[in-house]
C-alpha atoms as a PDB file:
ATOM      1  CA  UNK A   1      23.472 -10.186  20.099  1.00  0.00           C
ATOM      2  CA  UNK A   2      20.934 -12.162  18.224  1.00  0.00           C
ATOM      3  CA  UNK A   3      17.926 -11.575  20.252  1.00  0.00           C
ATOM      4  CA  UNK A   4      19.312  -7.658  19.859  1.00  0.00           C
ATOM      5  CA  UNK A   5      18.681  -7.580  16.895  1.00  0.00           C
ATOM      6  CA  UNK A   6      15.855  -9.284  16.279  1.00  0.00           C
ATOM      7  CA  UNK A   7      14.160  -6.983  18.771  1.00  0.00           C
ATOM      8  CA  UNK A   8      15.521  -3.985  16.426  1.00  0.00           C
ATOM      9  CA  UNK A   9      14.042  -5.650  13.178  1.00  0.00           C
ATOM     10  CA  UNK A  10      10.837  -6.138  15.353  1.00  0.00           C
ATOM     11  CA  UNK A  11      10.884  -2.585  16.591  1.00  0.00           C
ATOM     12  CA  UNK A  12      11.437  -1.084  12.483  1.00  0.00           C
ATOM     13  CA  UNK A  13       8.791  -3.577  11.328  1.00  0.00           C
ATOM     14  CA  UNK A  14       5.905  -2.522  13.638  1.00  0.00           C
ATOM     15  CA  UNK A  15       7.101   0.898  13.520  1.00  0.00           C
ATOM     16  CA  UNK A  16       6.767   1.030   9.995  1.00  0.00           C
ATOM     17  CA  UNK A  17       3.567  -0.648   9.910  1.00  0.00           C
ATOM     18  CA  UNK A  18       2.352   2.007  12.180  1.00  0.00           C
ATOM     19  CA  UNK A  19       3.555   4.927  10.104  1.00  0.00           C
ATOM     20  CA  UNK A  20       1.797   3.383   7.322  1.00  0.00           C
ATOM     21  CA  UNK A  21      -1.435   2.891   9.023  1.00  0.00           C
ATOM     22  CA  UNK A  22      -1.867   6.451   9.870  1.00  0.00           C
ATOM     23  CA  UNK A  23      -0.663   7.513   6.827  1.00  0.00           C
ATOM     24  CA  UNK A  24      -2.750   5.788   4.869  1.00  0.00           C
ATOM     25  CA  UNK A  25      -6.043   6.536   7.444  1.00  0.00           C
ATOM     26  CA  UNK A  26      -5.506  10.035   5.887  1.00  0.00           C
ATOM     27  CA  UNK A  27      -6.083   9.332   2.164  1.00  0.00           C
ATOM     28  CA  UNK A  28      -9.425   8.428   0.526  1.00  0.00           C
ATOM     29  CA  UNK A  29      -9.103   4.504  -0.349  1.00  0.00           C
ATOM     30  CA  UNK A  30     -12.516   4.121  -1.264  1.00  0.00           C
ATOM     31  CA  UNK A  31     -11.572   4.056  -5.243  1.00  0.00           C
ATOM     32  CA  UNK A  32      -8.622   3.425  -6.790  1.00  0.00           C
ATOM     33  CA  UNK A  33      -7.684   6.076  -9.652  1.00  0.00           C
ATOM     34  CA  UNK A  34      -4.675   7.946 -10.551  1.00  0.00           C
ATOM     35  CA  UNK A  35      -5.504  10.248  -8.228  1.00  0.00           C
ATOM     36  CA  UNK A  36      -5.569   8.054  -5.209  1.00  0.00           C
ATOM     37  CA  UNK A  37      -2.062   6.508  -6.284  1.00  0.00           C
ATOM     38  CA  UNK A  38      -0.527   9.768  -6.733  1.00  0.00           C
ATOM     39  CA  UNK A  39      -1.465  10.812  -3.026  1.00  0.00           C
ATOM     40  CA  UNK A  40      -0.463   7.373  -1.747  1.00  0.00           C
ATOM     41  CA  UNK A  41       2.932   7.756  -4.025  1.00  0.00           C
ATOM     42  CA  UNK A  42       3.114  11.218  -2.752  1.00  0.00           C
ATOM     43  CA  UNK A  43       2.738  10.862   0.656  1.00  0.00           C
ATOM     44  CA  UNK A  44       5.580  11.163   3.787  1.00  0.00           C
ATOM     45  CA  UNK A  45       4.373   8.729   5.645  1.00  0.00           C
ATOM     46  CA  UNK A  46       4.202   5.981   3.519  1.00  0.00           C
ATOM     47  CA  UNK A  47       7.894   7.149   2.386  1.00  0.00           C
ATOM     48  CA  UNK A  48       8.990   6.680   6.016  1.00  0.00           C
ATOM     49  CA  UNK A  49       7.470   3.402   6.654  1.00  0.00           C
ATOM     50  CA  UNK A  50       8.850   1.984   3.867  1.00  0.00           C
ATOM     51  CA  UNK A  51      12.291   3.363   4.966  1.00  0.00           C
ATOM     52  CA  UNK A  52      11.603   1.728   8.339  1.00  0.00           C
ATOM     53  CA  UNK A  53      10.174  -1.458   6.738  1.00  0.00           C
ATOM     54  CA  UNK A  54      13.986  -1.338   4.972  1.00  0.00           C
ATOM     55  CA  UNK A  55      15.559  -0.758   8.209  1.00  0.00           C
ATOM     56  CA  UNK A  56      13.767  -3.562   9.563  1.00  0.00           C
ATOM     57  CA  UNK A  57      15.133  -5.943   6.159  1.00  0.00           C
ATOM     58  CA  UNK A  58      18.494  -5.031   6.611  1.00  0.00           C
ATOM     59  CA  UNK A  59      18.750  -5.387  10.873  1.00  0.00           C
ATOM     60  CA  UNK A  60      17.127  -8.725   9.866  1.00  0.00           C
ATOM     61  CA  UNK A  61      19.241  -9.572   7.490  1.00  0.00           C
ATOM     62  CA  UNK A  62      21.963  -9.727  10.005  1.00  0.00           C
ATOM     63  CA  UNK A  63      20.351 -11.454  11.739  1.00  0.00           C
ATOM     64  CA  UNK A  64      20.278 -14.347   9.996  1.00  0.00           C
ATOM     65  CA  UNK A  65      23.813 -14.441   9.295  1.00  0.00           C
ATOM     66  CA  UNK A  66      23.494 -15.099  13.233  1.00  0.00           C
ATOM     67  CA  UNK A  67      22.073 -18.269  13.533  1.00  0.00           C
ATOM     68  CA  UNK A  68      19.607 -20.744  12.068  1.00  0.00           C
ATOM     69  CA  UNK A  69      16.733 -19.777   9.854  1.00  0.00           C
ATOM     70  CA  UNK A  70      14.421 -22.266  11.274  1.00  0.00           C
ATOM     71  CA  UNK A  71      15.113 -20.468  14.949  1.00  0.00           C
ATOM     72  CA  UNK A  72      15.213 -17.045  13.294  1.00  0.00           C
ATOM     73  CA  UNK A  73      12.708 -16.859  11.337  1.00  0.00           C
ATOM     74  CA  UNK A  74       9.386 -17.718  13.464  1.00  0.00           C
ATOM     75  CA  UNK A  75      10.909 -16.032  16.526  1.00  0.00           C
ATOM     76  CA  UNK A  76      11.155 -12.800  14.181  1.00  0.00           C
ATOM     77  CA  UNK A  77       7.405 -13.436  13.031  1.00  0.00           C
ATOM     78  CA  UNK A  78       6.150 -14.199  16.611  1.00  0.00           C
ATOM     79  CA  UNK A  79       7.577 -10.647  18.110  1.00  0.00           C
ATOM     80  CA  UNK A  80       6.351  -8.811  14.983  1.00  0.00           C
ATOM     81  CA  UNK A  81       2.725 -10.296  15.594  1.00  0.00           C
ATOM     82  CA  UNK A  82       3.203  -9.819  19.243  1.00  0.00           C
ATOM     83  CA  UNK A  83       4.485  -5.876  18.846  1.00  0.00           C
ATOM     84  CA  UNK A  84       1.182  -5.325  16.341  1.00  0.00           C
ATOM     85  CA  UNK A  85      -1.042  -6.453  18.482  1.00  0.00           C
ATOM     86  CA  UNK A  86      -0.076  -4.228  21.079  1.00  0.00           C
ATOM     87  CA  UNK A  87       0.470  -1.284  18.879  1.00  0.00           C
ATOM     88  CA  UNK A  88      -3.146  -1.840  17.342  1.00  0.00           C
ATOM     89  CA  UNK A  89      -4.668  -1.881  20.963  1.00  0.00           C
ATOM     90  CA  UNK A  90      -2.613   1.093  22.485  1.00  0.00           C
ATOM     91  CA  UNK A  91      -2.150   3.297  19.537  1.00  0.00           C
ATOM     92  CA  UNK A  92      -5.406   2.518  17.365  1.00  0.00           C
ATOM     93  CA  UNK A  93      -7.710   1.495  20.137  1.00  0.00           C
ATOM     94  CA  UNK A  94      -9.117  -2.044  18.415  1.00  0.00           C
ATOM     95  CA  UNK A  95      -9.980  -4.581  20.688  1.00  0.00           C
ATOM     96  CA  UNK A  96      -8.172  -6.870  23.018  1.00  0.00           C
ATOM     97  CA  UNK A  97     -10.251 -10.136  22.513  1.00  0.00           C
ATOM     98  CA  UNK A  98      -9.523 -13.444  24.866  1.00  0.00           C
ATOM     99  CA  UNK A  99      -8.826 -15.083  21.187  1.00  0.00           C
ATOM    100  CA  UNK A 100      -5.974 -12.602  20.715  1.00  0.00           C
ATOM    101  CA  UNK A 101      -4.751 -13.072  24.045  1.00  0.00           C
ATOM    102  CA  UNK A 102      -4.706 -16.884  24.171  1.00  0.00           C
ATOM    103  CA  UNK A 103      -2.741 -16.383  20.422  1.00  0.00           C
ATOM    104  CA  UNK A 104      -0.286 -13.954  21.608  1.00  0.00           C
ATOM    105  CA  UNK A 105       0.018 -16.843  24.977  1.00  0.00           C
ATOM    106  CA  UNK A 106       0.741 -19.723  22.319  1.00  0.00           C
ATOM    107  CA  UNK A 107       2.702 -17.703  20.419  1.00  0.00           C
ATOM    108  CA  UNK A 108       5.361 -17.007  22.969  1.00  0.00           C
ATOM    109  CA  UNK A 109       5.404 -20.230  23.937  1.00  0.00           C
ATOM    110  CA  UNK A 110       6.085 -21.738  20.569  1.00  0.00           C
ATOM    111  CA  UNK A 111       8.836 -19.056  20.566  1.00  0.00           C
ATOM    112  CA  UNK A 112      10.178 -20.149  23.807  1.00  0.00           C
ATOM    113  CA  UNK A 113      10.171 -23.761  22.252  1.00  0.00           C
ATOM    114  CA  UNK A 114      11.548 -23.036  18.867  1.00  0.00           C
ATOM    115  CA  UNK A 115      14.218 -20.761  20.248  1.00  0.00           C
ATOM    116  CA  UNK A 116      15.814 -23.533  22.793  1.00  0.00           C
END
């Protein structure tokens, strides 16, 4: 059950960091004036990721009352880092670099390790 939901917090998290992403790709950030805040403010997608992002808090939060932080709580952060770094190669075409791959190595097998 606990590696359920972690996978569900993961899923809201990088879902809503995606949402924001292209949301945001859309609006002029290249000054910061009322005007910019008030399309950011204004704007669906950034409304939806953060109801995803708040998805993602509360699935997490029961998470934790599953087992121990210290196991919970870098697993959680290794799949979130994991699921961007796919996201950002299939979705927003950035780079797959042999420096993100040997990170995204090491970081499942710290998980592995911290998760026994």
């Amino acid at each position: 059950m606990l590696i359920i939901l972690l996978l569900l917090a993961m899923i809201f998290n990088v879902g809503a960091q995606m949402i924001l992403k292209a949301g945001i790709s859309k609006i002029d950030m290249s000054r910061i004036d009322l005007d910019t805040l008030f399309k950011v403010v204004t704007s669906l997608h950034i409304w939806i990721g953060a109801f995803a992002y708040g998805m993602s808090f509360i699935i997490y939060i029961f998470a934790l009352s599953k087992g121990e932080l210290s196991k919970i709580s870098p697993v959680s952060q290794a799949l979130t880092i994991i699921g961007i770094v796919a996201v950002s190669v299939l979705f927003f075409n950035e780079p797959v670099t042999w420096f993100k791959l040997i990170g995204i190595a090491l970081l499942i097998a710290g998980t592995v390790i911290i998760f026994q």
